[in-house]
PDB file of N, CA and C in Angstrom:
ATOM      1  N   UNK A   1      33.609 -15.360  -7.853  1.00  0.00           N
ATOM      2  CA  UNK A   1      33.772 -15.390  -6.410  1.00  0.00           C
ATOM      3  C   UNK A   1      34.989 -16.225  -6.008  1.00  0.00           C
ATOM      4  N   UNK A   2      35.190 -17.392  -6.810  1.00  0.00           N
ATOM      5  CA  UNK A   2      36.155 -18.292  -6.406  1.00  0.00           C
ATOM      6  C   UNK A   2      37.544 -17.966  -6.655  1.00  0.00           C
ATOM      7  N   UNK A   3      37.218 -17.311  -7.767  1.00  0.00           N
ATOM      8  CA  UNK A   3      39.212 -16.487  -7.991  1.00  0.00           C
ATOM      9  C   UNK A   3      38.824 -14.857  -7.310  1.00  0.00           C
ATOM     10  N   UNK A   4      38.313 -14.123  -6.852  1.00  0.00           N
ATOM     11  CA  UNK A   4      38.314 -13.357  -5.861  1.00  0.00           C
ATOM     12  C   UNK A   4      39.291 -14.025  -4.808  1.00  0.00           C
ATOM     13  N   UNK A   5      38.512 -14.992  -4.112  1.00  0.00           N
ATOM     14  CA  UNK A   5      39.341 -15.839  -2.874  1.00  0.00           C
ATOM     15  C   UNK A   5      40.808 -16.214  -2.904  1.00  0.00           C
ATOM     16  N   UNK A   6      40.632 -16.737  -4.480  1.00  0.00           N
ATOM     17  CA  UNK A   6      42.131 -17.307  -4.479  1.00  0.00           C
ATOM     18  C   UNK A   6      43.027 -15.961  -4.677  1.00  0.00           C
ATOM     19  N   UNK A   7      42.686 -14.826  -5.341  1.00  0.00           N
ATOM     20  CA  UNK A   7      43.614 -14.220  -5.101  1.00  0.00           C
ATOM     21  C   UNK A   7      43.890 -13.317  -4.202  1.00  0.00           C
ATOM     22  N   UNK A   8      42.898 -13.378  -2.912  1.00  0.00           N
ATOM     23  CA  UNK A   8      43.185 -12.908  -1.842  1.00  0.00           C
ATOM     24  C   UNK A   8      44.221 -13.589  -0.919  1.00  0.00           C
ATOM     25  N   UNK A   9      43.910 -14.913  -1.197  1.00  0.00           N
ATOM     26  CA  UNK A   9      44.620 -16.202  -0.731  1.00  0.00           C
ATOM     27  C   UNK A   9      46.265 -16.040  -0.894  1.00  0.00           C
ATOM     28  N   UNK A  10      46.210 -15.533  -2.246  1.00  0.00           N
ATOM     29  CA  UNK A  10      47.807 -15.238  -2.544  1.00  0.00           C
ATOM     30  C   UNK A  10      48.590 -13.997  -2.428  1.00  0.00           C
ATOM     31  N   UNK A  11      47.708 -13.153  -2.349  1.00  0.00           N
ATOM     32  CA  UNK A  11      48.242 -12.000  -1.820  1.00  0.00           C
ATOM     33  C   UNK A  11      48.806 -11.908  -0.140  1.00  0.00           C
ATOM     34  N   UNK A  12      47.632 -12.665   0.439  1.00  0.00           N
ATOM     35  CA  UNK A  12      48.177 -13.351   1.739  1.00  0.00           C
ATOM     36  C   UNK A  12      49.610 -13.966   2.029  1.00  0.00           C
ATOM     37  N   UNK A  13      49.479 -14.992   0.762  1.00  0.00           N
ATOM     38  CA  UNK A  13      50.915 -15.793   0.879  1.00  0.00           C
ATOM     39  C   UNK A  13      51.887 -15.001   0.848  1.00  0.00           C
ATOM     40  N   UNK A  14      52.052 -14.036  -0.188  1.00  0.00           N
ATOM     41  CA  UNK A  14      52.797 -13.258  -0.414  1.00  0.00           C
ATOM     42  C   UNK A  14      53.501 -12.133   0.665  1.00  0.00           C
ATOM     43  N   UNK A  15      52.414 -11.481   1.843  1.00  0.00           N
ATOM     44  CA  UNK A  15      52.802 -11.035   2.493  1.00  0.00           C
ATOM     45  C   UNK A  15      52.983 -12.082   3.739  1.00  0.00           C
ATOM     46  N   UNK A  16      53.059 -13.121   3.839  1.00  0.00           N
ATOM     47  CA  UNK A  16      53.515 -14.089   4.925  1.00  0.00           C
ATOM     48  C   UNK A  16      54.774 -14.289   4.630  1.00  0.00           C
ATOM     49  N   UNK A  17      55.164 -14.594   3.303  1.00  0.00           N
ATOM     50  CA  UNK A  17      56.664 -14.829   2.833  1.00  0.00           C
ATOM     51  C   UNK A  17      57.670 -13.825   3.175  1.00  0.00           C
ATOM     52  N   UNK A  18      57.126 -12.725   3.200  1.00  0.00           N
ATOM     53  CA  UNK A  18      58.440 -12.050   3.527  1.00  0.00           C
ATOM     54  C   UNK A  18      58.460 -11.904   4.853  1.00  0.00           C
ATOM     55  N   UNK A  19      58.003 -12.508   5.568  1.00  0.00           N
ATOM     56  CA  UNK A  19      58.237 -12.427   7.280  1.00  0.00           C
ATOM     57  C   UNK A  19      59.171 -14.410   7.177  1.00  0.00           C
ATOM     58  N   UNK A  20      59.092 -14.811   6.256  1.00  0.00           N
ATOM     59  CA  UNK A  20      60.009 -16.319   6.111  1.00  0.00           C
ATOM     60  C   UNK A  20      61.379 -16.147   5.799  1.00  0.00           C
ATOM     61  N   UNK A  21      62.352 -17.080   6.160  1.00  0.00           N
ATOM     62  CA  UNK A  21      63.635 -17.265   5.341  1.00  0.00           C
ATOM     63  C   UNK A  21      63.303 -17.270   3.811  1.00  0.00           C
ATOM     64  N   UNK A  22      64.974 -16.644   3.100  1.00  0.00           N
ATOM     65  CA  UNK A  22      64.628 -16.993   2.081  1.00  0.00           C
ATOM     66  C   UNK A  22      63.984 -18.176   1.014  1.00  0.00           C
ATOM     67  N   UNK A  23      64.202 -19.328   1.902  1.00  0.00           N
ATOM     68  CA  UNK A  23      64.713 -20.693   0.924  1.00  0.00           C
ATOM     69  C   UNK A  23      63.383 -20.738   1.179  1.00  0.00           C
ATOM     70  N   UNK A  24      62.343 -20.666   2.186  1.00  0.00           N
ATOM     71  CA  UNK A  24      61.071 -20.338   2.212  1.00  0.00           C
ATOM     72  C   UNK A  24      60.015 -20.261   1.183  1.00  0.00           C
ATOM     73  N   UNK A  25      60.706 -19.023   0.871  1.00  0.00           N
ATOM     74  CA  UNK A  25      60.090 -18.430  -0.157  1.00  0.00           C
ATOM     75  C   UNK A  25      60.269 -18.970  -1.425  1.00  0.00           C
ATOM     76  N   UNK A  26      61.423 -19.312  -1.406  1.00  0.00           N
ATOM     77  CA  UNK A  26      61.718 -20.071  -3.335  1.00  0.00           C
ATOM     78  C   UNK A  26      60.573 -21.161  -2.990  1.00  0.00           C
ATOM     79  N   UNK A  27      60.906 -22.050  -1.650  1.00  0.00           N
ATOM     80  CA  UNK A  27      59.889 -23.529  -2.096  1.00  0.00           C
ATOM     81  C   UNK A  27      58.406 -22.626  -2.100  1.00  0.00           C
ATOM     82  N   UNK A  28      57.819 -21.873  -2.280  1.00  0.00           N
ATOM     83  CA  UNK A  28      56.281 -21.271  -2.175  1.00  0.00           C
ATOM     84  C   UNK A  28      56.466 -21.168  -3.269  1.00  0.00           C
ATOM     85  N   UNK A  29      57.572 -20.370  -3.748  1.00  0.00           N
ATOM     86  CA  UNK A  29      57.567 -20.102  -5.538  1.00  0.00           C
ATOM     87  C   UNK A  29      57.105 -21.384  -6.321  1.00  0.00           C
ATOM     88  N   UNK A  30      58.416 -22.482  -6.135  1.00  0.00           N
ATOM     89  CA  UNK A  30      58.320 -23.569  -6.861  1.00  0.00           C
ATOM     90  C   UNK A  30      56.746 -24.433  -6.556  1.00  0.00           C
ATOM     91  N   UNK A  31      56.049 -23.803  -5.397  1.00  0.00           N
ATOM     92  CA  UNK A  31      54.716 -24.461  -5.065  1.00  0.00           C
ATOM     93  C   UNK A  31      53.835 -24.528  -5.772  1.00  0.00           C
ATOM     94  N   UNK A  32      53.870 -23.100  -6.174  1.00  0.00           N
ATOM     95  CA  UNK A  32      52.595 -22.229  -6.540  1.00  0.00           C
ATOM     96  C   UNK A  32      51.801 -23.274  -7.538  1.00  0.00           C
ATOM     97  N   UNK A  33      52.629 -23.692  -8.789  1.00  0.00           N
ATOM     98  CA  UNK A  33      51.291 -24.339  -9.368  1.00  0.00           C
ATOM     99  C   UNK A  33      50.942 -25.500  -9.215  1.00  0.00           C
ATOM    100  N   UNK A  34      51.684 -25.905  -8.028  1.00  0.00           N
ATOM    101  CA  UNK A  34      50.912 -27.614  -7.547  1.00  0.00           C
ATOM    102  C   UNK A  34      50.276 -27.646  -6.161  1.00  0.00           C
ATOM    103  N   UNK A  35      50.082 -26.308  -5.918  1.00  0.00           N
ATOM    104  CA  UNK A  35      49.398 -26.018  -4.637  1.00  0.00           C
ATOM    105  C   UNK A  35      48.387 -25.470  -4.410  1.00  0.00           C
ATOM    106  N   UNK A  36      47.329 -25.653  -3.978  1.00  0.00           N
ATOM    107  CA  UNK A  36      46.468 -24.635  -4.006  1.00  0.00           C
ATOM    108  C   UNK A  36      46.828 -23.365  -3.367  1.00  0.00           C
ATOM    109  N   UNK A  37      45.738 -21.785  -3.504  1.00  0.00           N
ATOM    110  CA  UNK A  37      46.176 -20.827  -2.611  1.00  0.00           C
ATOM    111  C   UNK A  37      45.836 -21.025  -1.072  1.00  0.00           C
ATOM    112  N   UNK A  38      44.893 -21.876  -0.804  1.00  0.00           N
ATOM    113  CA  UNK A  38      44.827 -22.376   0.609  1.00  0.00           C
ATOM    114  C   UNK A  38      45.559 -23.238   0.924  1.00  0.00           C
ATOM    115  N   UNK A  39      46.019 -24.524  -0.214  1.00  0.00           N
ATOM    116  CA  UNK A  39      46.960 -24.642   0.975  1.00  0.00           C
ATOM    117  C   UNK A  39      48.494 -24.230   1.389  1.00  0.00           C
ATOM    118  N   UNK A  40      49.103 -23.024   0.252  1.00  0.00           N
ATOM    119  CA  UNK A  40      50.297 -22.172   0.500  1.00  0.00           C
ATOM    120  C   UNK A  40      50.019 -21.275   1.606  1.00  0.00           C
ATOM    121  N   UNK A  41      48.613 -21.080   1.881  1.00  0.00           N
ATOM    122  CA  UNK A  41      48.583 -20.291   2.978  1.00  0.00           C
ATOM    123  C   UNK A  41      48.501 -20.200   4.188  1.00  0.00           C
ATOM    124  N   UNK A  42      48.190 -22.197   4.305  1.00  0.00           N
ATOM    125  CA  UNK A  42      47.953 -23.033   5.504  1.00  0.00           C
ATOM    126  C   UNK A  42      49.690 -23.232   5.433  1.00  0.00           C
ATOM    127  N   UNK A  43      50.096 -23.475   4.542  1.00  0.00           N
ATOM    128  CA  UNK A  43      51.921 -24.008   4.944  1.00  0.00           C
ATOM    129  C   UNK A  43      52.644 -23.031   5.475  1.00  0.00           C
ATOM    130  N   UNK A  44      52.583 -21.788   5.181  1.00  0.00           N
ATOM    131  CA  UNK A  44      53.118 -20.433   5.620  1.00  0.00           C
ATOM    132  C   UNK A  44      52.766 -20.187   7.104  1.00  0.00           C
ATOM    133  N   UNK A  45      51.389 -20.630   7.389  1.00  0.00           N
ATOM    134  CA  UNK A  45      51.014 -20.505   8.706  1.00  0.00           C
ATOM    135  C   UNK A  45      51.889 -21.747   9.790  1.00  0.00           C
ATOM    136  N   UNK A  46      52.088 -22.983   8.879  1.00  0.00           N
ATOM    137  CA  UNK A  46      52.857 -23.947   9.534  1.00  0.00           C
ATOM    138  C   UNK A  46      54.068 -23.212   9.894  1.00  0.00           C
ATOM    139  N   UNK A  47      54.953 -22.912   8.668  1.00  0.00           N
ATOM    140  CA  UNK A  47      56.135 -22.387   8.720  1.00  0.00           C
ATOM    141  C   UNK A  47      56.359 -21.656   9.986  1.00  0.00           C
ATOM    142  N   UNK A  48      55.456 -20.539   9.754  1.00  0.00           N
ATOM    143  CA  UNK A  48      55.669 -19.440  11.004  1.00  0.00           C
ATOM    144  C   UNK A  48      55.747 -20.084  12.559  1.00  0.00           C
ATOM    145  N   UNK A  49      54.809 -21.227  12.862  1.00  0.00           N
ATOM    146  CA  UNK A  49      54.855 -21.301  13.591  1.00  0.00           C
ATOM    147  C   UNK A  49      55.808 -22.361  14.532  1.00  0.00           C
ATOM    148  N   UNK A  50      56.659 -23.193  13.189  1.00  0.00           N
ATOM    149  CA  UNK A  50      57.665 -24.005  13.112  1.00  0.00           C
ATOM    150  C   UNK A  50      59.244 -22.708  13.475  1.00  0.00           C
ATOM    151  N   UNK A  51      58.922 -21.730  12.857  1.00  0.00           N
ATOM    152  CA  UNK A  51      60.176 -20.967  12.663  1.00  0.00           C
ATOM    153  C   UNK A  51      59.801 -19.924  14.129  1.00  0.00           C
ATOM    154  N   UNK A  52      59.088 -19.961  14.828  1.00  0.00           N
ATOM    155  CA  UNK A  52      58.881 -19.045  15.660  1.00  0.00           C
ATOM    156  C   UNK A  52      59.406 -20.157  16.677  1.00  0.00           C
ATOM    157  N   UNK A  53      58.969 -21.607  16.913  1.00  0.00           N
ATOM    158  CA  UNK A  53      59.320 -22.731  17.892  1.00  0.00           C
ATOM    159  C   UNK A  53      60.549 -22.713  17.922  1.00  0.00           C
ATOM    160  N   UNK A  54      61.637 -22.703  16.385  1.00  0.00           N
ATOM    161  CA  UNK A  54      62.659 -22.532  16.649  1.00  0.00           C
ATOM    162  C   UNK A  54      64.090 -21.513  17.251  1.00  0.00           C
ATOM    163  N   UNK A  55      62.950 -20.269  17.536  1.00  0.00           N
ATOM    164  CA  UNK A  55      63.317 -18.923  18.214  1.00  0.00           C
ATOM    165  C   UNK A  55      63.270 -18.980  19.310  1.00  0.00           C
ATOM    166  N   UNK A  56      62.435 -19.290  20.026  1.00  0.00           N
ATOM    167  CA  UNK A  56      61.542 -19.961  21.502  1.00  0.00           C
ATOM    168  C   UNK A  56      62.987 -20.836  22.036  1.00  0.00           C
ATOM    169  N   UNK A  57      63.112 -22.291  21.102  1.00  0.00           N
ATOM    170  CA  UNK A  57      64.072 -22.555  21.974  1.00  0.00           C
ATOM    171  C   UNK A  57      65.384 -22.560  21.989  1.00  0.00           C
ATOM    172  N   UNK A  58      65.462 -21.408  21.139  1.00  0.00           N
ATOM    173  CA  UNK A  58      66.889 -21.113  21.204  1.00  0.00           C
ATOM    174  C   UNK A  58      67.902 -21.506  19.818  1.00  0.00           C
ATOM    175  N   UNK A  59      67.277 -21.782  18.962  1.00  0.00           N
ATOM    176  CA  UNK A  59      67.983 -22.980  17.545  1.00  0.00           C
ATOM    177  C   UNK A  59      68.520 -22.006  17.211  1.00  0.00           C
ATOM    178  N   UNK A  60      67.922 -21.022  17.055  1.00  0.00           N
ATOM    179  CA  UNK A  60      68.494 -19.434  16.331  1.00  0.00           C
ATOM    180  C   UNK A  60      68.302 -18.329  16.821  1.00  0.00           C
ATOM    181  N   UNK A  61      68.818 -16.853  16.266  1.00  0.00           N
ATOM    182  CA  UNK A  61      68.843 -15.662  17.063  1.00  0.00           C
ATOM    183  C   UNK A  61      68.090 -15.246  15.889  1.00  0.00           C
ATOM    184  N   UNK A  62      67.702 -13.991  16.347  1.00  0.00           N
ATOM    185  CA  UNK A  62      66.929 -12.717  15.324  1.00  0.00           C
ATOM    186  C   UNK A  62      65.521 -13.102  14.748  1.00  0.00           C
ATOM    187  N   UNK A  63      64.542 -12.794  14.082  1.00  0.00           N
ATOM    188  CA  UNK A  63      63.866 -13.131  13.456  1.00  0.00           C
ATOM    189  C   UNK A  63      63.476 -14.474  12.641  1.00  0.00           C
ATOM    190  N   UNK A  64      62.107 -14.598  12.754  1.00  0.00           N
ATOM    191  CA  UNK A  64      61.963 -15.681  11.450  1.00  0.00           C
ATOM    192  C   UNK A  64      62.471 -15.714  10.292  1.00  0.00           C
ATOM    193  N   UNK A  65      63.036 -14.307   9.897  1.00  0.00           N
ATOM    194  CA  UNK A  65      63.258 -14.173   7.995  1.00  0.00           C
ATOM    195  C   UNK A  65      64.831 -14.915   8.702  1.00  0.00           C
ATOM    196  N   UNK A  66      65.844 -14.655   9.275  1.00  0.00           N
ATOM    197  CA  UNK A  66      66.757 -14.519   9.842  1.00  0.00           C
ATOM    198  C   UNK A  66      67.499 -16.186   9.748  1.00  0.00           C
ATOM    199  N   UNK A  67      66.631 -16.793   9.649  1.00  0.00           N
ATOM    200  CA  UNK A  67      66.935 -18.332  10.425  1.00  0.00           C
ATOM    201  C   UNK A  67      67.852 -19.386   9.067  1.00  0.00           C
ATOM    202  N   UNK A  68      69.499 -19.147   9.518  1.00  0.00           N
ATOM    203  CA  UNK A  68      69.422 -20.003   8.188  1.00  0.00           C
ATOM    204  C   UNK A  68      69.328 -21.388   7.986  1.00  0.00           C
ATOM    205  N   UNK A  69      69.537 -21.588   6.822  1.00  0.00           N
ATOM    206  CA  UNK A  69      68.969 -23.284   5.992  1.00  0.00           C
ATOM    207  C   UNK A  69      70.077 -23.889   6.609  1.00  0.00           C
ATOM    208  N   UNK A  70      71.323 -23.570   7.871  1.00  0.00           N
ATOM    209  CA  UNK A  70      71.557 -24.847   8.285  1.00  0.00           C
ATOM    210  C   UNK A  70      71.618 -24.847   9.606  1.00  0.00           C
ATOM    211  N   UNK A  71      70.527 -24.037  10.334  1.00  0.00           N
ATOM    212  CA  UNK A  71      69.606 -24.805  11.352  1.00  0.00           C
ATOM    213  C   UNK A  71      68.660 -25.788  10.965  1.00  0.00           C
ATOM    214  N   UNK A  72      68.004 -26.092  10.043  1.00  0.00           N
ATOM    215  CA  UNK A  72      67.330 -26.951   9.506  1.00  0.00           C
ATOM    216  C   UNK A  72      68.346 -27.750   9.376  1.00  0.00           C
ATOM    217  N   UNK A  73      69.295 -27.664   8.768  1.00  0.00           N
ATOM    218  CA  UNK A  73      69.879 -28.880   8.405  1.00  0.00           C
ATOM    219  C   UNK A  73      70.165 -29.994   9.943  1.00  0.00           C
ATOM    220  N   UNK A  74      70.607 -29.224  11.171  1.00  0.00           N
ATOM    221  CA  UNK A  74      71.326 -29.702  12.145  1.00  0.00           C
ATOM    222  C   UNK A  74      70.078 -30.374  12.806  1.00  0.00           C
ATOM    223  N   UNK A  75      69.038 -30.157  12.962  1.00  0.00           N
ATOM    224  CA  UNK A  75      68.128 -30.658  13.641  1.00  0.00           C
ATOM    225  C   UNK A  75      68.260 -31.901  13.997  1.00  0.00           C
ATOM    226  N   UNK A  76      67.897 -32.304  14.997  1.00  0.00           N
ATOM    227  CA  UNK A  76      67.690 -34.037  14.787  1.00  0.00           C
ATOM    228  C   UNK A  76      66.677 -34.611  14.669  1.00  0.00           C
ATOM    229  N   UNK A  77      66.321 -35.848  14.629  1.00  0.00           N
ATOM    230  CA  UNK A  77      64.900 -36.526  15.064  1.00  0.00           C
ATOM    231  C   UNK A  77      64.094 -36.068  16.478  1.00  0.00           C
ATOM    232  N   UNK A  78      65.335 -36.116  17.248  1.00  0.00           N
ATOM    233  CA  UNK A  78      64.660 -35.847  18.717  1.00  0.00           C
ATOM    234  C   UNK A  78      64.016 -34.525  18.358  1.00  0.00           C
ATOM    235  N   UNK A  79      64.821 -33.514  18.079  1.00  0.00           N
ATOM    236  CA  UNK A  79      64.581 -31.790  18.563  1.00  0.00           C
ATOM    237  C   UNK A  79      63.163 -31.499  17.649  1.00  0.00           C
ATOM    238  N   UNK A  80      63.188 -32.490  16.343  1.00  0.00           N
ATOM    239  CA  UNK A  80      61.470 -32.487  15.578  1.00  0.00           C
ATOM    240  C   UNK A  80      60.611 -33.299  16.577  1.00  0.00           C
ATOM    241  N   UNK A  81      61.187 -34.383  17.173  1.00  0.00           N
ATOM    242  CA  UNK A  81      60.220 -34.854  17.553  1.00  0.00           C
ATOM    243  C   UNK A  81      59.625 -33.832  18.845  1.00  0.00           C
ATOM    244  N   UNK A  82      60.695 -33.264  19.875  1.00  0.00           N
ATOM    245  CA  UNK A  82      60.297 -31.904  20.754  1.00  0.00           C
ATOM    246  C   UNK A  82      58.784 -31.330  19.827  1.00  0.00           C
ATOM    247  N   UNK A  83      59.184 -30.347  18.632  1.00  0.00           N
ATOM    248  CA  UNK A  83      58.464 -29.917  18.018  1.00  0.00           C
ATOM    249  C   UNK A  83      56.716 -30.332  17.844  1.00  0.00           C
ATOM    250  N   UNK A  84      56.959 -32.144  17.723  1.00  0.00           N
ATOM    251  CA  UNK A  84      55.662 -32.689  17.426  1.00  0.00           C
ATOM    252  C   UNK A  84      54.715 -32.121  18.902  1.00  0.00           C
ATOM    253  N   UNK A  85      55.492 -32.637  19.826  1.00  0.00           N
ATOM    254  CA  UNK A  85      55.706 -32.523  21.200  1.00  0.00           C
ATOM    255  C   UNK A  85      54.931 -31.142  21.454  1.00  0.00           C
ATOM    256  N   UNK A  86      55.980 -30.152  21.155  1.00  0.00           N
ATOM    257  CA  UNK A  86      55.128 -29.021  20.973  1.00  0.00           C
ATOM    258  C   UNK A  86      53.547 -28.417  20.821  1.00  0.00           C
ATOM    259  N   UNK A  87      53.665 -28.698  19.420  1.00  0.00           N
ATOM    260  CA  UNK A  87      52.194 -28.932  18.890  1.00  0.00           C
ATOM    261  C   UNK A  87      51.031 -29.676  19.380  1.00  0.00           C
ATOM    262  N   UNK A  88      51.407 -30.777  20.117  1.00  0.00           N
ATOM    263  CA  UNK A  88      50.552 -31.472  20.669  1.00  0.00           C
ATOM    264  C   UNK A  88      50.135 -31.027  22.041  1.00  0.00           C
ATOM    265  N   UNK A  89      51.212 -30.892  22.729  1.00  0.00           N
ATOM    266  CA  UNK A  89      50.508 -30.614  24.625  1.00  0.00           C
ATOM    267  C   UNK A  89      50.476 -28.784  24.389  1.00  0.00           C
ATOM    268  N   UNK A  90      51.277 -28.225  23.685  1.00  0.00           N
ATOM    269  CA  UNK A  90      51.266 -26.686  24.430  1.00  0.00           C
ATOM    270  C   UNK A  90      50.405 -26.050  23.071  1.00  0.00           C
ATOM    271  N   UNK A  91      50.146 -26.549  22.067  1.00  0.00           N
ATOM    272  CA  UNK A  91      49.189 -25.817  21.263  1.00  0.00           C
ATOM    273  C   UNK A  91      47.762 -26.403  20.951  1.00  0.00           C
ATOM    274  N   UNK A  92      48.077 -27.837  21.449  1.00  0.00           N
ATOM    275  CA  UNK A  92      47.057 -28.795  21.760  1.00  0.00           C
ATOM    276  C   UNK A  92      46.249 -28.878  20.313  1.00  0.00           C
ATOM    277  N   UNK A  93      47.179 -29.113  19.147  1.00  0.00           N
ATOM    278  CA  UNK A  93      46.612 -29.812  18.265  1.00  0.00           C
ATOM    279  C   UNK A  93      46.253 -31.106  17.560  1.00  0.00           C
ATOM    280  N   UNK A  94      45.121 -30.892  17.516  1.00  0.00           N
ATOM    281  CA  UNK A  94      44.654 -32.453  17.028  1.00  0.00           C
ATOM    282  C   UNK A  94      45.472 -33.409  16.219  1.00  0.00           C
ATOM    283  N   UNK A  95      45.643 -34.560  15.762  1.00  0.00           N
ATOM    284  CA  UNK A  95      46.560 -35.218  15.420  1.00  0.00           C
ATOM    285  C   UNK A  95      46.433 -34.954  13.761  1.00  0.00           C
ATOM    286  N   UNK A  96      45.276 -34.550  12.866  1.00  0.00           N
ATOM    287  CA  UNK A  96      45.041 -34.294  11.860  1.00  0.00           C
ATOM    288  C   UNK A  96      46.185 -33.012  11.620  1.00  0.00           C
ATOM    289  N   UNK A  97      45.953 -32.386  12.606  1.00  0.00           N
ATOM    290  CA  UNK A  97      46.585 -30.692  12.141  1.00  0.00           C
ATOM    291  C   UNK A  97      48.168 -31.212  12.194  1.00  0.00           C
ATOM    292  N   UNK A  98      48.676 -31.563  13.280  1.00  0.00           N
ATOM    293  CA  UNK A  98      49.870 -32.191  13.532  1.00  0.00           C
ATOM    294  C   UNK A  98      50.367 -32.993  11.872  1.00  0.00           C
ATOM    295  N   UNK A  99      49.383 -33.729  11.919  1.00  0.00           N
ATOM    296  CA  UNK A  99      50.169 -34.153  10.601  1.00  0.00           C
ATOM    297  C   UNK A  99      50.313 -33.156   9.367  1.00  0.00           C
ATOM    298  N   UNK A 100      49.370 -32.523   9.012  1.00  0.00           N
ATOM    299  CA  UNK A 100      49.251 -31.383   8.194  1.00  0.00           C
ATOM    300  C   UNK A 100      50.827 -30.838   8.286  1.00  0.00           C
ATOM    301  N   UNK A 101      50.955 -30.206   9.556  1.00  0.00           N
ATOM    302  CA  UNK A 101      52.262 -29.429   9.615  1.00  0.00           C
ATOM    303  C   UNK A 101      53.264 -30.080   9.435  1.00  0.00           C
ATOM    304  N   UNK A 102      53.577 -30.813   9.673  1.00  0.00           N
ATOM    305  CA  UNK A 102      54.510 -32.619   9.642  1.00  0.00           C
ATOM    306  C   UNK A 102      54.636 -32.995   8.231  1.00  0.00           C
ATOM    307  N   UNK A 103      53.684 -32.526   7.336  1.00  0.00           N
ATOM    308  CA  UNK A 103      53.823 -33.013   5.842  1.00  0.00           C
ATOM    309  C   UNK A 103      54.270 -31.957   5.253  1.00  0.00           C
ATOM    310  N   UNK A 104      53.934 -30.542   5.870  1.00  0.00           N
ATOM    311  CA  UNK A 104      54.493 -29.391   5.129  1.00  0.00           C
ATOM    312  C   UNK A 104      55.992 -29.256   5.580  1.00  0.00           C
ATOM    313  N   UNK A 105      56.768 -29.692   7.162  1.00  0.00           N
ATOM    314  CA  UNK A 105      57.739 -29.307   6.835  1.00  0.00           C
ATOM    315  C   UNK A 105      58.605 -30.733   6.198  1.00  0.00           C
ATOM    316  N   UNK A 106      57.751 -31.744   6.152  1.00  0.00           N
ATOM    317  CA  UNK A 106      58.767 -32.999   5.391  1.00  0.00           C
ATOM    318  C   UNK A 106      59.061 -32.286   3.604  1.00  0.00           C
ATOM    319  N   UNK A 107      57.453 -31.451   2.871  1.00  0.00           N
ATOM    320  CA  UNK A 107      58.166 -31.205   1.935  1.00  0.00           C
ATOM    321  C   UNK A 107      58.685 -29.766   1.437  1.00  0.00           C
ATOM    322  N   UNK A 108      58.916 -29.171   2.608  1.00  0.00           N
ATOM    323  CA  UNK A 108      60.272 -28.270   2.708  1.00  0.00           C
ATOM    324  C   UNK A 108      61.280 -28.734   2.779  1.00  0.00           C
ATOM    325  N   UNK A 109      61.548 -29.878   3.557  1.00  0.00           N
ATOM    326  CA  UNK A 109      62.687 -30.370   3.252  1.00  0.00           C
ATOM    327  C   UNK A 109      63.345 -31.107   2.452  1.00  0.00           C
ATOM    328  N   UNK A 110      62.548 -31.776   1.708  1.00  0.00           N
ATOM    329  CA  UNK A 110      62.563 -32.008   0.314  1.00  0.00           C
ATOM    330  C   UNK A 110      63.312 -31.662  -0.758  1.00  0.00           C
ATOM    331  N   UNK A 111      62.365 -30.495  -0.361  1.00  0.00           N
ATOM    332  CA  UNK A 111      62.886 -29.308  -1.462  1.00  0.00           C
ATOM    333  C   UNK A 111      64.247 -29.005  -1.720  1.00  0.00           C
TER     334      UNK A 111
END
């Protein structure tokens, strides 16, 4: 039952990734075996909704796959901190989830 899940889990990931930038996708690659499939599938869900915020306000044009690695780079503190901002009053997430997403994109950037 439990690898049923997980590999539904990753088949999931898999079709979330290709709606991501590339560089996206390599860090999921390089994830895979220190991650669980829930939580590549909870980070993908971060992603999307990190890479959709950055469509919204304008950081980039076209699609999520679309967005390149140096809009990330240019960001500042402020325009993440907007983001936290974000998450908190207009999606109204709890401070647990907030951090969740906050740790997934610190180690995207990492990467």
């Amino acid at each position: 039952m439990y690898k049923d899940k997980k590999q539904r889990n990753y088949a999931k990931v898999q079709e979330k990734v290709k709606e991501l930038p590339w560089y996206v996708g390599e860090y999921i690659d390089k994830k895979r075996r220190k991650l669980s499939s829930a939580s590549l599938l909870n980070y993908c869900h971060d992603f999307n909704i990190f890479f959709d915020w950055l469509l919204a306000e304008g950081y980039s044009k076209g699609s999520r796959k679309e967005v390149p690695l140096d809009v990330l780079e240019k960001l500042t503190v402020q325009q993440l901190e907007d983001f936290l901002s974000f998450l908190e009053f207009k999606l109204e997430n709890s401070p647990i989830t907030i951090n969740r997403k906050l740790s997934a994109l610190k180690s995207l950037y990492c990467y």
